[in-house]
Protein backbone atom coordinates (compact mmCIF):
# COMPACT_ATOMS: atom_id res chain seq x y z
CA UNK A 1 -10.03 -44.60 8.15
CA UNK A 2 -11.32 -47.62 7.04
CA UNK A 3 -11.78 -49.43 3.39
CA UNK A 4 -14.35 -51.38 1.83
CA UNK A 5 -14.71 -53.80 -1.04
CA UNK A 6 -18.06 -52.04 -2.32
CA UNK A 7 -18.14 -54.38 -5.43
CA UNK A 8 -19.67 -56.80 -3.51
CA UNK A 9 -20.52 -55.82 -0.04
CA UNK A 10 -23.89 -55.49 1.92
CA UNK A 11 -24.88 -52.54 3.91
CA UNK A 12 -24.15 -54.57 6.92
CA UNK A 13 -20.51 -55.12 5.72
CA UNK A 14 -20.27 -51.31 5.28
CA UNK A 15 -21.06 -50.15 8.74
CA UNK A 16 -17.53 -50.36 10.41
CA UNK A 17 -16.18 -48.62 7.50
CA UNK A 18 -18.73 -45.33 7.62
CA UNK A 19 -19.31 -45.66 11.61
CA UNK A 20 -17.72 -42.13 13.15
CA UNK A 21 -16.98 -40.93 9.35
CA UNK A 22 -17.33 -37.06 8.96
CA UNK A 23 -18.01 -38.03 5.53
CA UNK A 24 -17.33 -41.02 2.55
CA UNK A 25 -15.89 -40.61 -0.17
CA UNK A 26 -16.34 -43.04 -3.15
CA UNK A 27 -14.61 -43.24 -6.59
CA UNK A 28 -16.69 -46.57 -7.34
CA UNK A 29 -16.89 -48.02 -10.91
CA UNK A 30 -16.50 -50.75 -12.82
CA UNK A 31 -12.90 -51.76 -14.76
CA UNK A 32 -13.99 -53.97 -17.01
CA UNK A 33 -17.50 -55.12 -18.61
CA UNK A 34 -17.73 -57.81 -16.11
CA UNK A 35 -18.19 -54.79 -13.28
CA UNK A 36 -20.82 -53.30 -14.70
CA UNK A 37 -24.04 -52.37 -12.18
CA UNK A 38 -20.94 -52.38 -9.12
CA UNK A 39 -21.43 -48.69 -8.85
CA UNK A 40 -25.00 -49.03 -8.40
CA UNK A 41 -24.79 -51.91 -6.00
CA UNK A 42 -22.60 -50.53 -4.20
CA UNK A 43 -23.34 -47.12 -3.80
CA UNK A 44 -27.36 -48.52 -2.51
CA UNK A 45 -24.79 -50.01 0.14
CA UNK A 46 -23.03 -47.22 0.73
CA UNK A 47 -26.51 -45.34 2.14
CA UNK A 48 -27.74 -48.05 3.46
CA UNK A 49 -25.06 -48.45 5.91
CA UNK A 50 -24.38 -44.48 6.05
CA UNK A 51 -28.49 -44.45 7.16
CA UNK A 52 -27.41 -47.14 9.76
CA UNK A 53 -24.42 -44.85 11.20
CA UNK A 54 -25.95 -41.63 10.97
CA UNK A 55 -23.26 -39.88 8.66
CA UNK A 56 -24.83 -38.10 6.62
CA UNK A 57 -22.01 -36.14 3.83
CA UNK A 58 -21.47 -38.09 1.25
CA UNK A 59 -19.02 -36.97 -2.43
CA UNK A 60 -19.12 -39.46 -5.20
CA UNK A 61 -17.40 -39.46 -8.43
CA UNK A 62 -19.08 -39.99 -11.45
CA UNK A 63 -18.16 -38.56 -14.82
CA UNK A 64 -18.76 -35.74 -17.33
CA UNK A 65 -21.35 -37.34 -20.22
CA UNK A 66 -23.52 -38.58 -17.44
CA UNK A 67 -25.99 -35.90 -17.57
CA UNK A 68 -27.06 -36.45 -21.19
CA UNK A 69 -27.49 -40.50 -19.83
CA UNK A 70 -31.10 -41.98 -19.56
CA UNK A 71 -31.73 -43.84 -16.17
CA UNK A 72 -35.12 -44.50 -14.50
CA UNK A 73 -35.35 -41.53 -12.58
CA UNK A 74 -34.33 -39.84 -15.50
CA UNK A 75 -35.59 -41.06 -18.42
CA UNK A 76 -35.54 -38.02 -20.54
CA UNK A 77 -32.17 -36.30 -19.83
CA UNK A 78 -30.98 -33.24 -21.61
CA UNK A 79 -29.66 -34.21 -25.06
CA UNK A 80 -26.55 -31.94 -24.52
CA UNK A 81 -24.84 -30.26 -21.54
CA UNK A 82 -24.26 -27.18 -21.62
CA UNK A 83 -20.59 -26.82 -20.71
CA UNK A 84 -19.96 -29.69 -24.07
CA UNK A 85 -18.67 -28.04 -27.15
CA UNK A 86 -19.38 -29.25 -30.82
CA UNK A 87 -16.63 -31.98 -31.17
CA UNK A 88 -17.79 -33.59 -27.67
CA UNK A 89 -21.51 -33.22 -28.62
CA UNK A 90 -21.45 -34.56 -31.76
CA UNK A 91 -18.25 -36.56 -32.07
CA UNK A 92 -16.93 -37.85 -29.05
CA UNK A 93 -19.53 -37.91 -26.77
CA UNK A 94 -21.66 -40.35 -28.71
CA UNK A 95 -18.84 -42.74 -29.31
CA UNK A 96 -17.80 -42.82 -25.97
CA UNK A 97 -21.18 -43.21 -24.79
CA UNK A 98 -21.58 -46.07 -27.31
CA UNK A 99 -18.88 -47.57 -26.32
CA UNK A 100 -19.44 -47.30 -22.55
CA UNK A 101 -23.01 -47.97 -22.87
CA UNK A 102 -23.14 -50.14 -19.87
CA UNK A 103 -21.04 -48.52 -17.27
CA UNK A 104 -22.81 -45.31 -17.91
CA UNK A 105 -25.97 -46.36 -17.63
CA UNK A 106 -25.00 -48.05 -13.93
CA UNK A 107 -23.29 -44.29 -13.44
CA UNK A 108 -26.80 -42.83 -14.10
CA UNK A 109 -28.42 -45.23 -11.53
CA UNK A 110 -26.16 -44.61 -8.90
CA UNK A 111 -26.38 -40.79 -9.37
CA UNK A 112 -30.65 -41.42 -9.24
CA UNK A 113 -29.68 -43.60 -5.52
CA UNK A 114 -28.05 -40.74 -4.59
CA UNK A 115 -30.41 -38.32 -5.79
CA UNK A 116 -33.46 -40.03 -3.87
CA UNK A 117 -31.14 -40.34 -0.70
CA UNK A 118 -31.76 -37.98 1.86
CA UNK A 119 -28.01 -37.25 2.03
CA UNK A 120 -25.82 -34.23 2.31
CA UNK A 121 -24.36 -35.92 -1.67
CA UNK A 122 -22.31 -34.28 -4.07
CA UNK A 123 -21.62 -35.80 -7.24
CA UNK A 124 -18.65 -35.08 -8.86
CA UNK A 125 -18.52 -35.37 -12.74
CA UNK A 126 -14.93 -35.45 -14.12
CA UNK A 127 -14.05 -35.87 -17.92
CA UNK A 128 -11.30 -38.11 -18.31
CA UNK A 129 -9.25 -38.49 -15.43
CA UNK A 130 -5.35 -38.46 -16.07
CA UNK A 131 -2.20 -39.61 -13.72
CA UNK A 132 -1.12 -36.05 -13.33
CA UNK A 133 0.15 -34.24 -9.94
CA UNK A 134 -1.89 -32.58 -7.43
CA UNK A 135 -1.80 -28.72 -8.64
CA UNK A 136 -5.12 -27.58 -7.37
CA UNK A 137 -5.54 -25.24 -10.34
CA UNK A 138 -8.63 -26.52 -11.63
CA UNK A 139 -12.32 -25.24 -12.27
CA UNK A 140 -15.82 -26.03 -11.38
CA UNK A 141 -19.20 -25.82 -12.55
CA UNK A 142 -22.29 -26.41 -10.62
CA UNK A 143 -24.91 -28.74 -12.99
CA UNK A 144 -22.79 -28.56 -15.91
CA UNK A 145 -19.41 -29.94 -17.50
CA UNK A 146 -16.56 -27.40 -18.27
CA UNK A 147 -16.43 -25.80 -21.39
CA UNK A 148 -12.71 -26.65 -22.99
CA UNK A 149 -12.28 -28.94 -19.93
CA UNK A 150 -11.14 -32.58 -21.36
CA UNK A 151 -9.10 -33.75 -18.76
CA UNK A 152 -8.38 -33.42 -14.94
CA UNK A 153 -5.85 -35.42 -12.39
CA UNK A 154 -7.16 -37.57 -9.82
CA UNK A 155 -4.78 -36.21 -7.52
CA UNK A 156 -7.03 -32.67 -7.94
CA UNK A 157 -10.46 -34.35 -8.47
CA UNK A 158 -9.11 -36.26 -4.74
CA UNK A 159 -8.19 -32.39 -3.60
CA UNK A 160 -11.79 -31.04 -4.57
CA UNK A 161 -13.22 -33.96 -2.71
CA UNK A 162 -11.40 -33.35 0.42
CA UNK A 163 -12.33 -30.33 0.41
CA UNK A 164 -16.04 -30.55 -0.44
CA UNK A 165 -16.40 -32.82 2.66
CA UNK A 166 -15.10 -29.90 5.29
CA UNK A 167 -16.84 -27.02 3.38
CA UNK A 168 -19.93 -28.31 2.64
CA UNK A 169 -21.09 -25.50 0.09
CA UNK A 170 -22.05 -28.12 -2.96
CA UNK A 171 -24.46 -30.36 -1.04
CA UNK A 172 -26.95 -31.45 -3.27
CA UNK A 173 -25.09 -30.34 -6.03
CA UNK A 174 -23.78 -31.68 -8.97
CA UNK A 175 -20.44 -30.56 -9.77
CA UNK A 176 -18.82 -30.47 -13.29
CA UNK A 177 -14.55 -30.18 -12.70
CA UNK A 178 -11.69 -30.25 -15.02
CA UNK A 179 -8.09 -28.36 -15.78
């Protein structure tokens, strides 16, 4: 397994890293307001160089409130999501979303490069992530966020991944997961 600085790598840079992969896995996005448009940049990297290679499976994590984000494919999204409850639709979501303005939007446009890829993709939409162990007792939702879901570890978001790669049953799917 190889790694790869998609921040600011080319498709060309990308190739050893996805060459012989059975699938890539990416948990790109930006830290800090100097990051934002990385996860668009490189995710349009990412399939570039999987196109190149010939892999063709592909699970990215995004996050929950991107389904209710604008974004050029998109420019008319659903004002709620289904799975969000009142406090989230009307409270939290907004601020966050206010807040985050800019890395969301870049979220957005990386799910539309997906989107338009011709990839086996699944998109992975999270609320907020914690530090917590693996325990593999979480849910899913296919299009949707979790209703009552706030949180979820990355050590069971990293367990859903693994296991969306060698399954397969969520291509072209967008996946809503939490505790």
């Amino acid at each position: 397994m190889l790694a790869a600085d998609l921040a600011t790598a080319d498709a060309e840079d990308l190739v050893p890293a996805v060459a012989g992969a059975d699938a890539v896995l990416s948990t790109l996005g930006g830290r800090s307001r100097d990051d934002t448009g990385v996860a668009t940049h490189g995710t349009e990297a990412m399939i570039a160089a999987m196109r190149v290679t010939g892999v063709t499976r592909v699970i990215i994590v995004s996050t929950a409130p991107i389904g209710t984000v604008p974004s050029p494919a998109r420019p008319h999204p659903p004002r709620h999501d289904p799975g969000d409850n009142g406090l989230m639709r009307y409270v939290l979501g907004p601020a966050v979303k206010r807040v985050l303005r800019g890395h969301y939007a870049d979220l957005a446009r990386m799910e539309d490069a997906l989107r338009a890829s011709a990839l086996d993709w699944t998109i992975v939409r999270p609320p907020r992530l914690t530090d917590g162990p693996l325990t593999r007792i979480y849910r899913t939702a296919h299009g949707q966020n979790l209703r009552g879901g706030t949180s979820v570890s990355r050590a069971d978001v990293a367990d859903y991944m693994l296991r969306a790669a060698r399954d397969h049953a969520d291509v072209q799917q967008i996946v809503g997961i939490a505790q």
